[in-house]
N, C-alpha and C. Protein backbone atom coordinates (compact mmCIF):
# COMPACT_ATOMS: atom_id res chain seq x y z
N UNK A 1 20.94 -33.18 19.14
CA UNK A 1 21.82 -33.73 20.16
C UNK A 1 21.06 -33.90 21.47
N UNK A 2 20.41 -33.23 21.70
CA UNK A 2 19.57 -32.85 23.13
C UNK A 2 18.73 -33.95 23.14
N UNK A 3 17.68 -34.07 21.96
CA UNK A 3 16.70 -35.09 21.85
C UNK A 3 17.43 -36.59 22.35
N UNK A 4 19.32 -36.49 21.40
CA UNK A 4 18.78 -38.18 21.56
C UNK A 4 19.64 -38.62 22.75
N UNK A 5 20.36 -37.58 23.63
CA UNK A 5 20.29 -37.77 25.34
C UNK A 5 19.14 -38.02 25.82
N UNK A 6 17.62 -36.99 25.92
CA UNK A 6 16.86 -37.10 26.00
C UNK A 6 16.24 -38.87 26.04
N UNK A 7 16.51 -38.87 24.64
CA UNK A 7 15.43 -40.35 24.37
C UNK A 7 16.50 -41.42 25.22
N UNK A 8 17.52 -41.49 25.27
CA UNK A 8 18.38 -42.38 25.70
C UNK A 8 18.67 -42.83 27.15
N UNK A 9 17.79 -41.30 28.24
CA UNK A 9 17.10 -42.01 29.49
C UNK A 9 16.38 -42.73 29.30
N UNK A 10 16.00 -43.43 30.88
CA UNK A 10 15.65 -44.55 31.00
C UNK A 10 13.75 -43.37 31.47
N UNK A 11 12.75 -44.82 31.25
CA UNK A 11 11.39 -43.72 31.74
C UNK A 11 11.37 -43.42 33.44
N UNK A 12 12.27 -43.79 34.38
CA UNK A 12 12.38 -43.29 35.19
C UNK A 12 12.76 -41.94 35.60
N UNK A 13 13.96 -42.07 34.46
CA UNK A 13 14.93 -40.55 34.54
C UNK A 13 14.10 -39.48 33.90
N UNK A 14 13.11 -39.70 32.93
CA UNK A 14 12.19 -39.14 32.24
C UNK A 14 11.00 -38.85 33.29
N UNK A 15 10.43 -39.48 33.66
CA UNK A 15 10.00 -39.21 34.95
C UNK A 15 9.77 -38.32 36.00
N UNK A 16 10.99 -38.25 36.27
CA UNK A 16 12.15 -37.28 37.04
C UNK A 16 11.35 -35.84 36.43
N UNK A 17 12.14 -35.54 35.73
CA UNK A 17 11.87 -34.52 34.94
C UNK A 17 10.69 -34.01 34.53
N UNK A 18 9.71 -34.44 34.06
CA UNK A 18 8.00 -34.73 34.09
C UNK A 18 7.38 -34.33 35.45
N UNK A 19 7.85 -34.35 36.61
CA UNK A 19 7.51 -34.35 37.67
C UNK A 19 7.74 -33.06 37.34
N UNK A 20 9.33 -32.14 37.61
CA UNK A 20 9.31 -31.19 37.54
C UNK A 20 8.82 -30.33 37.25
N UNK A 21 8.72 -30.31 35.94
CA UNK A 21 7.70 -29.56 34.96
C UNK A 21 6.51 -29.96 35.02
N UNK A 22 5.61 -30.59 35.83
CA UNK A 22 4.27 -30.77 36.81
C UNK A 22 4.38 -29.46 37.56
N UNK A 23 5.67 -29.52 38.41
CA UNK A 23 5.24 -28.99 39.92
C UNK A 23 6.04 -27.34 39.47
N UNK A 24 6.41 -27.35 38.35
CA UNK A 24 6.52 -26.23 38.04
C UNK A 24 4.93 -25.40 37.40
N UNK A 25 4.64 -26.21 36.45
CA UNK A 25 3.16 -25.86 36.04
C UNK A 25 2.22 -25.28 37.09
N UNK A 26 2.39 -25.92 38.10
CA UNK A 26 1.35 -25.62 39.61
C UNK A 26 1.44 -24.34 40.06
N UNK A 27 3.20 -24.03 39.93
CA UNK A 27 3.28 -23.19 40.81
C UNK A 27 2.71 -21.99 39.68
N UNK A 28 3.45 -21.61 38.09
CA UNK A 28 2.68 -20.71 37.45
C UNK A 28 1.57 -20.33 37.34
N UNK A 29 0.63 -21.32 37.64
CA UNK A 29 -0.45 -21.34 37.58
C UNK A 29 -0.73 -20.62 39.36
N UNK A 30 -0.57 -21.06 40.05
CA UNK A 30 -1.32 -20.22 41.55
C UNK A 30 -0.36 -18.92 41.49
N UNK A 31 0.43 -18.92 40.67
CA UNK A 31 1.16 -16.80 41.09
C UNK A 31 0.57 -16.24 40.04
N UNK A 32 -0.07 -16.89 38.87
CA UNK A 32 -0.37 -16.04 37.72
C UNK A 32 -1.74 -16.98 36.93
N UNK A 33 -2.95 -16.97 37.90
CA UNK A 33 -4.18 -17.28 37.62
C UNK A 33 -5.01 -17.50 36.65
N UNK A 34 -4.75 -15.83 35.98
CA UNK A 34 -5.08 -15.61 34.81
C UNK A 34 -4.40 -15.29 33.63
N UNK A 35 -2.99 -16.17 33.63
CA UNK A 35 -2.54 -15.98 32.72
C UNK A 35 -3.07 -16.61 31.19
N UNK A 36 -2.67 -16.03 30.23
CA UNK A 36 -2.87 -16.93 29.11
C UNK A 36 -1.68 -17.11 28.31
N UNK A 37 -1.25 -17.58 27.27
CA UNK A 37 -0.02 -17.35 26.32
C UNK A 37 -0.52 -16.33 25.17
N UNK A 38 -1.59 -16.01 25.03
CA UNK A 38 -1.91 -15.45 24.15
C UNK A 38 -1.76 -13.68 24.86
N UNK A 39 -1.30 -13.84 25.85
CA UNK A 39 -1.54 -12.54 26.79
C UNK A 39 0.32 -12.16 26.20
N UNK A 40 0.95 -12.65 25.53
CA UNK A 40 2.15 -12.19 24.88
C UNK A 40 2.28 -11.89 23.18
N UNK A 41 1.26 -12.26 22.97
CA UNK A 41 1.60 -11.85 21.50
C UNK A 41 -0.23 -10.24 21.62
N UNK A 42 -0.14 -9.64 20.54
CA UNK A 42 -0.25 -8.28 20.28
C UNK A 42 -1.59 -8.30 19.61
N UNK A 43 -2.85 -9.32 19.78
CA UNK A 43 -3.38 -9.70 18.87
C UNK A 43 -4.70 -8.39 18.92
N UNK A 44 -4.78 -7.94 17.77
CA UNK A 44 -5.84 -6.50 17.67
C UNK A 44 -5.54 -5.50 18.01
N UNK A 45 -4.13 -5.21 18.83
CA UNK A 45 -3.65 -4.43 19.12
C UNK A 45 -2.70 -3.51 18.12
N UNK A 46 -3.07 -3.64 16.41
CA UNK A 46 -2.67 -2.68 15.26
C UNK A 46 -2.94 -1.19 15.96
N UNK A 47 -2.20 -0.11 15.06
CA UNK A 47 -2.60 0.97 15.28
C UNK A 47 -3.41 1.32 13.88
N UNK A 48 -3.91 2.34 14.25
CA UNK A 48 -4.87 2.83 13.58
C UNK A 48 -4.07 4.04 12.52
N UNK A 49 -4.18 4.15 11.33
CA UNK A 49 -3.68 4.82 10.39
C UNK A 49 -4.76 5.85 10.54
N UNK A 50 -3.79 7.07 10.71
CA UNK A 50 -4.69 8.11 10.57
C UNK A 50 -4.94 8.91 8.58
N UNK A 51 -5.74 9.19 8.57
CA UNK A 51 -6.12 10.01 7.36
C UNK A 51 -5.61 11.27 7.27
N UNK A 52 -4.96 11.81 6.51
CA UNK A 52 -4.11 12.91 6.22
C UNK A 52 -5.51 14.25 5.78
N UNK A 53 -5.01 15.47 6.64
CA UNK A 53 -6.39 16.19 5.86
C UNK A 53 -5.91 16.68 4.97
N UNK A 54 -6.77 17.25 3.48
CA UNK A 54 -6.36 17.64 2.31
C UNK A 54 -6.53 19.13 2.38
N UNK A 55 -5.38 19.73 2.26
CA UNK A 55 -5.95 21.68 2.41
C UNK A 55 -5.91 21.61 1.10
N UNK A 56 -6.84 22.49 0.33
CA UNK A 56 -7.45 22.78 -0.71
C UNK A 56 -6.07 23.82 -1.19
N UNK A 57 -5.42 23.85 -2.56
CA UNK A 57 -4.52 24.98 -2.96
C UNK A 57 -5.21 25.89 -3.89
N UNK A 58 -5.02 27.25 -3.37
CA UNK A 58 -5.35 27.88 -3.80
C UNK A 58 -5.24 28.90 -4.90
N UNK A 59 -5.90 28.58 -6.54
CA UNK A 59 -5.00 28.70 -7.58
C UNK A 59 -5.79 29.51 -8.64
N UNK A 60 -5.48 30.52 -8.88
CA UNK A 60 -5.91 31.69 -9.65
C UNK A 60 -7.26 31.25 -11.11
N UNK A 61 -6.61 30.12 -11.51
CA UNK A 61 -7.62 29.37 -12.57
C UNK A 61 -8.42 28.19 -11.27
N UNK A 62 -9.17 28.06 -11.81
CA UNK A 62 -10.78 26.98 -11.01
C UNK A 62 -9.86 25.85 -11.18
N UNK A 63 -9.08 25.27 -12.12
CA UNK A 63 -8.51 24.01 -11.86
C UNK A 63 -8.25 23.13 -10.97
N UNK A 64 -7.86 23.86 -9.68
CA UNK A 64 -7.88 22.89 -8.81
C UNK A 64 -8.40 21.94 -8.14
N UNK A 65 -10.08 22.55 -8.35
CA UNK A 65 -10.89 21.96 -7.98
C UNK A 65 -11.73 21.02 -8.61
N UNK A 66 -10.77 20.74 -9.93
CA UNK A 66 -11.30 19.68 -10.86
C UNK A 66 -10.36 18.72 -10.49
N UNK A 67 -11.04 17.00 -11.15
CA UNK A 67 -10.48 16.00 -11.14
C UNK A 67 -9.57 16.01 -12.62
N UNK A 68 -8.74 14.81 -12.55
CA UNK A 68 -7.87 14.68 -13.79
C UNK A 68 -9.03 14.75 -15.16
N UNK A 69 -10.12 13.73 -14.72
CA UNK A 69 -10.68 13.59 -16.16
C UNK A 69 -11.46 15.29 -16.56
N UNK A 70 -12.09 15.71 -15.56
CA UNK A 70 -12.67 17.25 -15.94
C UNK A 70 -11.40 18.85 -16.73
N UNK A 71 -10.76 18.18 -16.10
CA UNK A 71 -9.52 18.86 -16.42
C UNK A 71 -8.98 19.59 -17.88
N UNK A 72 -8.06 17.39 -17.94
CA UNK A 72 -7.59 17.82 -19.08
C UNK A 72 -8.82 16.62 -20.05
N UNK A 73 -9.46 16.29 -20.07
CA UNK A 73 -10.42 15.45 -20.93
C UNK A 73 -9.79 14.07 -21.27
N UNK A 74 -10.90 13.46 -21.60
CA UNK A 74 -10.48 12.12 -22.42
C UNK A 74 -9.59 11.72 -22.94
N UNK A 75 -9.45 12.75 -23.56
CA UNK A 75 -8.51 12.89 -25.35
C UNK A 75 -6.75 12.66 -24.86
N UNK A 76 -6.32 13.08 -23.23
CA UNK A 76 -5.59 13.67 -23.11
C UNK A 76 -5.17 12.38 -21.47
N UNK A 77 -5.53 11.39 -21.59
CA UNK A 77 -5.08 10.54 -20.30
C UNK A 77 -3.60 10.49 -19.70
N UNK A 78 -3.04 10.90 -21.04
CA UNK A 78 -1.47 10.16 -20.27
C UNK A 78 -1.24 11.70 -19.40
N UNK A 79 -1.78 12.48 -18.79
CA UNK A 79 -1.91 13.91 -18.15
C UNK A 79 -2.66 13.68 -17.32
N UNK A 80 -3.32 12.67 -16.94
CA UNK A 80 -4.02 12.26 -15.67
C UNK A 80 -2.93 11.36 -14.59
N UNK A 81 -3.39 11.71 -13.32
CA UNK A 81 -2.60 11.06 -12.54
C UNK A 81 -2.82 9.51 -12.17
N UNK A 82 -1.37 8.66 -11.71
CA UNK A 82 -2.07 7.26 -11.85
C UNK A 82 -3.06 6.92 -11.33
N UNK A 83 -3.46 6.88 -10.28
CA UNK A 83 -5.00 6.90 -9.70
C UNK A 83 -5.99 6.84 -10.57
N UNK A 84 -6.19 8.51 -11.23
CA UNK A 84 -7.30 8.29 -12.07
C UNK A 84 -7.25 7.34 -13.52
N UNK A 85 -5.99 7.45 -13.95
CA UNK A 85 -5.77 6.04 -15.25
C UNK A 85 -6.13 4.61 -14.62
N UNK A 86 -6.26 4.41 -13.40
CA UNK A 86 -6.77 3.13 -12.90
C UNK A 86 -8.39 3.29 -12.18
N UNK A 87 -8.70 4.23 -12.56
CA UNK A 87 -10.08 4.91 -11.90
C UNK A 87 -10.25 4.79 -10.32
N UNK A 88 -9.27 4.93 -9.86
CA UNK A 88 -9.36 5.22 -8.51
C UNK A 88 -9.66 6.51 -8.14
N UNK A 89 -9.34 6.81 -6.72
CA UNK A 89 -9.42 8.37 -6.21
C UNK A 89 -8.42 9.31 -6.38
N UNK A 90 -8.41 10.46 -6.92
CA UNK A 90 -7.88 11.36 -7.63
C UNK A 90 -7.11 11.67 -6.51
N UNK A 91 -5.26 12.07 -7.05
CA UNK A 91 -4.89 12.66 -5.64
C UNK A 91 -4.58 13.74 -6.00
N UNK A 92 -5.09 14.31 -7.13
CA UNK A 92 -4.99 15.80 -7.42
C UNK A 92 -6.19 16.51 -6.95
N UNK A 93 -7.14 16.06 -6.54
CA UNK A 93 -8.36 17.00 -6.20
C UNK A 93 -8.62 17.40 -5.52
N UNK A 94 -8.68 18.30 -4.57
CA UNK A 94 -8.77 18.98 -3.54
C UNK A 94 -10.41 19.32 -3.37
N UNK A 95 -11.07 18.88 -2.12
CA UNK A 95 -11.84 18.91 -1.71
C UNK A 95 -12.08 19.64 -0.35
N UNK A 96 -12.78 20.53 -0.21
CA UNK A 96 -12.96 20.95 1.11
C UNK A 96 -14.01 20.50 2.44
N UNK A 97 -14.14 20.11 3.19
CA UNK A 97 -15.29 20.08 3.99
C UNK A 97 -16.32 18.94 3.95
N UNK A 98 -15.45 17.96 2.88
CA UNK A 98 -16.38 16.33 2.64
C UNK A 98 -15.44 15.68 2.39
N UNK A 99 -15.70 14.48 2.47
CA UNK A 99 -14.91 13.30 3.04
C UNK A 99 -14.76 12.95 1.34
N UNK A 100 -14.77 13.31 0.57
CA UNK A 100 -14.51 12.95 -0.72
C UNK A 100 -15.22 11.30 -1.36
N UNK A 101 -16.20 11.02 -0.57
CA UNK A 101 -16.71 9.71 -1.10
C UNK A 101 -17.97 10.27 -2.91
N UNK A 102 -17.85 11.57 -2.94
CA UNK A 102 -18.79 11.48 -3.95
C UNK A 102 -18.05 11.25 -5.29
N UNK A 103 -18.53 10.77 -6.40
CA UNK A 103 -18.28 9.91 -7.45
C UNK A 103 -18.79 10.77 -8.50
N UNK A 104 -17.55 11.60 -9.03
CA UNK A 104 -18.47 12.49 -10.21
C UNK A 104 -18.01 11.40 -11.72
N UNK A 105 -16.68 10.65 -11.62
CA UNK A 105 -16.56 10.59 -12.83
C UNK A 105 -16.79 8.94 -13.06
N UNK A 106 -18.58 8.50 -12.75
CA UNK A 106 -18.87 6.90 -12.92
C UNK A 106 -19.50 7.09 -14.49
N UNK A 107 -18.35 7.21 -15.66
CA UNK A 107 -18.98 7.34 -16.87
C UNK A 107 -18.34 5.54 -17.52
């Protein structure tokens, strides 16, 4: 509806208006120099996911400190957690004092 008022001035009345939004432009521009439009949207400004630390549980048999496959073995997968059935990182293993990047089970 707007547009075809719009189109249905004459280019004078259009004009008009054009001017405005000139001498409006001017003025944003000398109160706010350095503005940008990009100075409203959030860009790099993600937060940062922190890493959860893992306390080690402490459990009468050594188990804990095995992965699924050392555990319960080969023979025995559907007892591994999903992670390790997709050979990812074990979220049963408890590690103390390293960042857990070492790779015992690249068989």
């Amino acid at each position: 509806i707007l547009g075809r008022r719009w189109h249905s001035l004459t280019r004078e009345e259009q004009a008009k208006y054009y001017e405005k939004a000139r001498q409006e432009r001017q003025l944003h521009m000398e109160l706010y120099p350095g503005w940008s439009a990009r100075d409203n949207y959030g860009y790099g400004a993600k937060k940062k996911k922190r890493k959860k630390e893992r306390v080690p549980i402490s459990d009468s048999g050594g188990n804990s400190m095995k992965k699924c496959r050392a555990r319960y073995g080969l023979d025995q997968q559907s007892q591994w957690c999903k992670p390790c059935r997709r050979k990812k990182k074990c979220i049963r293993y408890m590690e103390c004092g390293d960042d857990g990047n070492q790779s015992e089970d690249n068989l």
